[in-house]
C-alpha atoms as a PDB file:
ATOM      1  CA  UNK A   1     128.441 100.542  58.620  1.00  0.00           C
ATOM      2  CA  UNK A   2     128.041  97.577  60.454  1.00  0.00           C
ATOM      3  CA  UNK A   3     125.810  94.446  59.536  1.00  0.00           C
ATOM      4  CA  UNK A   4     124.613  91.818  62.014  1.00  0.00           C
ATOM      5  CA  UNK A   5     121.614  89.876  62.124  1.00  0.00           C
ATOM      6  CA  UNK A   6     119.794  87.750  64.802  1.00  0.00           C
ATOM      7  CA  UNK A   7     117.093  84.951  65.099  1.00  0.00           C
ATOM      8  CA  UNK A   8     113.250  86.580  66.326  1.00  0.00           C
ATOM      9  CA  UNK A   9     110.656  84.722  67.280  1.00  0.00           C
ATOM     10  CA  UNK A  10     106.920  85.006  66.419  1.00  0.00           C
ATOM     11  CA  UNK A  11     104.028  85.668  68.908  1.00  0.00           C
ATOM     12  CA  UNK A  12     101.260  85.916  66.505  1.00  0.00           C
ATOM     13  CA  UNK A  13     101.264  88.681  64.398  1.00  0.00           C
ATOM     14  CA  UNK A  14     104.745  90.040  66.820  1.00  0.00           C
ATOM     15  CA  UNK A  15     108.535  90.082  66.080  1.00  0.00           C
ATOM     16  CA  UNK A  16     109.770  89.542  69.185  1.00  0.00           C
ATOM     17  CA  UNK A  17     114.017  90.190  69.365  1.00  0.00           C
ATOM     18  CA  UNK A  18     116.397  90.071  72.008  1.00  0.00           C
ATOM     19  CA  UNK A  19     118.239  93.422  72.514  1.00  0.00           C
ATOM     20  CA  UNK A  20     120.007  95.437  74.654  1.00  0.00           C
ATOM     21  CA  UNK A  21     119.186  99.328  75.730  1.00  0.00           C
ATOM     22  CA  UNK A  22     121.884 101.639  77.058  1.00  0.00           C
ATOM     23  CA  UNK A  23     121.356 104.577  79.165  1.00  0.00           C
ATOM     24  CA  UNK A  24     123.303 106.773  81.902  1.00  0.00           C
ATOM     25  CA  UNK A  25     122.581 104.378  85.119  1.00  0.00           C
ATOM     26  CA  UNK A  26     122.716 100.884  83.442  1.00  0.00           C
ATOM     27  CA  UNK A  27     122.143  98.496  80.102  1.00  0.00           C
ATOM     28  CA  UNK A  28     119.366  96.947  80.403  1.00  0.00           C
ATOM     29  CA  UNK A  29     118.998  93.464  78.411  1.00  0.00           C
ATOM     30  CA  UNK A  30     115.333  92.026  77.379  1.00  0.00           C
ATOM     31  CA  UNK A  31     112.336  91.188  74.750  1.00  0.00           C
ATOM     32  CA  UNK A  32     111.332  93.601  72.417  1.00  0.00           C
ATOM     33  CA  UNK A  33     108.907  94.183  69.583  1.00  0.00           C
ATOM     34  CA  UNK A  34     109.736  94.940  66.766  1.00  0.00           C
ATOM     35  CA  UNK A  35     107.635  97.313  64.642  1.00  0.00           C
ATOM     36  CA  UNK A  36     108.913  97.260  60.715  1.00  0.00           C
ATOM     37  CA  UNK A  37     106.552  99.910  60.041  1.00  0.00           C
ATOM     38  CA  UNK A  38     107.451 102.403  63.403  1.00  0.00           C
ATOM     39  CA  UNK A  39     108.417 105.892  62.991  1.00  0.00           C
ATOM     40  CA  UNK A  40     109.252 106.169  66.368  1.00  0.00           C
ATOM     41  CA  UNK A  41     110.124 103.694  69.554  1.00  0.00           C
ATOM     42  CA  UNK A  42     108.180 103.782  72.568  1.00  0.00           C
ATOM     43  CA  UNK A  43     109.481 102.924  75.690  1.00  0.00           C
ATOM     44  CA  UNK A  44     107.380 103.373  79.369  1.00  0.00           C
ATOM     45  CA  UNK A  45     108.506 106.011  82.028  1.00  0.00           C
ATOM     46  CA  UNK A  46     109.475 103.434  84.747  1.00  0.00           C
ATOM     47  CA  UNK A  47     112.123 101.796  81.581  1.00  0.00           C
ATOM     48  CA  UNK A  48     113.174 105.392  80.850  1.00  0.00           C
ATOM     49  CA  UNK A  49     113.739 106.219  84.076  1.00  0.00           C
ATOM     50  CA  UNK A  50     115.597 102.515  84.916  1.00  0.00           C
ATOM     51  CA  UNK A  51     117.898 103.430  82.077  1.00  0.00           C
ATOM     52  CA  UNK A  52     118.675 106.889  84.147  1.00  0.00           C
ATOM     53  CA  UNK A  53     116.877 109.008  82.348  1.00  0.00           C
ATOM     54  CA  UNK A  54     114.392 111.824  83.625  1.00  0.00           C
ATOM     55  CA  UNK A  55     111.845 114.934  82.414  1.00  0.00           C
ATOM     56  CA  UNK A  56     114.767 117.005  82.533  1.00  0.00           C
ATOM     57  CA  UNK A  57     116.159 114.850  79.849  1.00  0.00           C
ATOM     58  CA  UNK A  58     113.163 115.123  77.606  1.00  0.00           C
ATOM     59  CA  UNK A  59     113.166 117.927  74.470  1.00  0.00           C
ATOM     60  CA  UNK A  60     109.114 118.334  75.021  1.00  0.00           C
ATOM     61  CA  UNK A  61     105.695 116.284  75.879  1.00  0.00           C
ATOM     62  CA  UNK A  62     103.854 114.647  72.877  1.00  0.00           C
ATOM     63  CA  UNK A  63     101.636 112.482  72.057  1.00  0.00           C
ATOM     64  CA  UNK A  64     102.025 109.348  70.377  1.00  0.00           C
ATOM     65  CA  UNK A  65      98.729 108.022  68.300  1.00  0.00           C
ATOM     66  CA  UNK A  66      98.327 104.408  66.984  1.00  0.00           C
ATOM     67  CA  UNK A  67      95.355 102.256  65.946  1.00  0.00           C
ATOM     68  CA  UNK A  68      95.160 101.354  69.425  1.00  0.00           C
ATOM     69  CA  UNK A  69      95.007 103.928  71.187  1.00  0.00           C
ATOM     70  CA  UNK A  70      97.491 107.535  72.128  1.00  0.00           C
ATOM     71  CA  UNK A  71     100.147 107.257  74.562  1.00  0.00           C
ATOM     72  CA  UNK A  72     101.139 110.883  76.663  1.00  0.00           C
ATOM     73  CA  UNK A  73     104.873 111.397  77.419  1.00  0.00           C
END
Protein backbone atom coordinates (compact mmCIF):
# COMPACT_ATOMS: atom_id res chain seq x y z
CA UNK A 1 0.00 0.00 0.00
CA UNK A 2 0.99 3.30 -0.65
CA UNK A 3 1.02 6.36 1.87
CA UNK A 4 1.07 10.02 0.84
CA UNK A 5 -0.35 12.92 2.38
CA UNK A 6 -1.11 16.55 1.27
CA UNK A 7 -1.85 20.07 2.78
CA UNK A 8 -6.10 21.00 2.62
CA UNK A 9 -7.37 24.02 3.24
CA UNK A 10 -10.45 25.06 5.28
CA UNK A 11 -13.60 26.88 3.94
CA UNK A 12 -15.62 26.87 7.00
CA UNK A 13 -16.78 23.78 8.09
CA UNK A 14 -15.06 22.22 4.29
CA UNK A 15 -11.85 20.21 3.56
CA UNK A 16 -11.04 21.43 0.51
CA UNK A 17 -7.93 19.13 -1.38
CA UNK A 18 -6.34 19.31 -4.55
CA UNK A 19 -6.74 16.08 -6.62
CA UNK A 20 -6.74 14.64 -9.73
CA UNK A 21 -9.71 12.39 -11.49
CA UNK A 22 -8.97 9.96 -14.30
CA UNK A 23 -11.35 8.78 -16.81
CA UNK A 24 -11.40 7.38 -20.57
CA UNK A 25 -11.20 10.97 -22.48
CA UNK A 26 -8.91 12.94 -20.06
CA UNK A 27 -7.54 13.63 -16.21
CA UNK A 28 -9.02 16.21 -15.03
CA UNK A 29 -7.10 18.25 -12.14
CA UNK A 30 -9.15 20.55 -9.49
CA UNK A 31 -10.73 21.40 -5.83
CA UNK A 32 -12.50 18.93 -4.07
CA UNK A 33 -14.35 18.32 -0.84
CA UNK A 34 -13.63 16.14 1.14
CA UNK A 35 -16.31 14.28 3.12
CA UNK A 36 -14.59 12.07 6.16
CA UNK A 37 -17.87 10.73 6.86
CA UNK A 38 -19.04 9.82 2.85
CA UNK A 39 -20.08 6.47 1.88
CA UNK A 40 -20.10 7.34 -1.50
CA UNK A 41 -18.54 10.28 -3.95
CA UNK A 42 -20.68 12.36 -5.94
CA UNK A 43 -19.64 13.81 -8.95
CA UNK A 44 -22.21 15.96 -11.58
CA UNK A 45 -23.16 14.53 -15.09
CA UNK A 46 -21.39 17.31 -17.13
CA UNK A 47 -17.81 16.07 -14.82
CA UNK A 48 -18.79 12.46 -15.56
CA UNK A 49 -19.30 12.95 -18.87
CA UNK A 50 -15.89 15.42 -19.24
CA UNK A 51 -14.04 12.46 -17.81
CA UNK A 52 -15.63 10.29 -20.91
CA UNK A 53 -17.97 8.63 -19.26
CA UNK A 54 -21.76 8.05 -20.29
CA UNK A 55 -25.35 6.20 -19.17
CA UNK A 56 -24.11 3.33 -20.92
CA UNK A 57 -21.35 3.26 -18.43
CA UNK A 58 -23.60 3.40 -15.43
CA UNK A 59 -24.62 -0.16 -13.44
CA UNK A 60 -28.26 1.53 -12.58
CA UNK A 61 -30.09 5.02 -11.52
CA UNK A 62 -30.22 5.83 -7.72
CA UNK A 63 -30.73 8.16 -5.57
CA UNK A 64 -28.42 9.73 -3.34
CA UNK A 65 -30.07 11.33 0.08
CA UNK A 66 -28.21 13.79 2.41
CA UNK A 67 -29.31 16.34 5.02
CA UNK A 68 -29.54 18.64 2.26
CA UNK A 69 -31.36 17.44 0.02
CA UNK A 70 -31.44 13.91 -2.73
CA UNK A 71 -29.50 14.01 -5.78
CA UNK A 72 -31.01 11.62 -9.03
CA UNK A 73 -28.34 9.90 -11.20
Amino acid sequence: MTRSETSFVHAGDLIIVKGRISGPAQSIDGRFVLDTGAAMTTMTHEFVEALGYSPRDGIRRTVVRTAIGSEEG
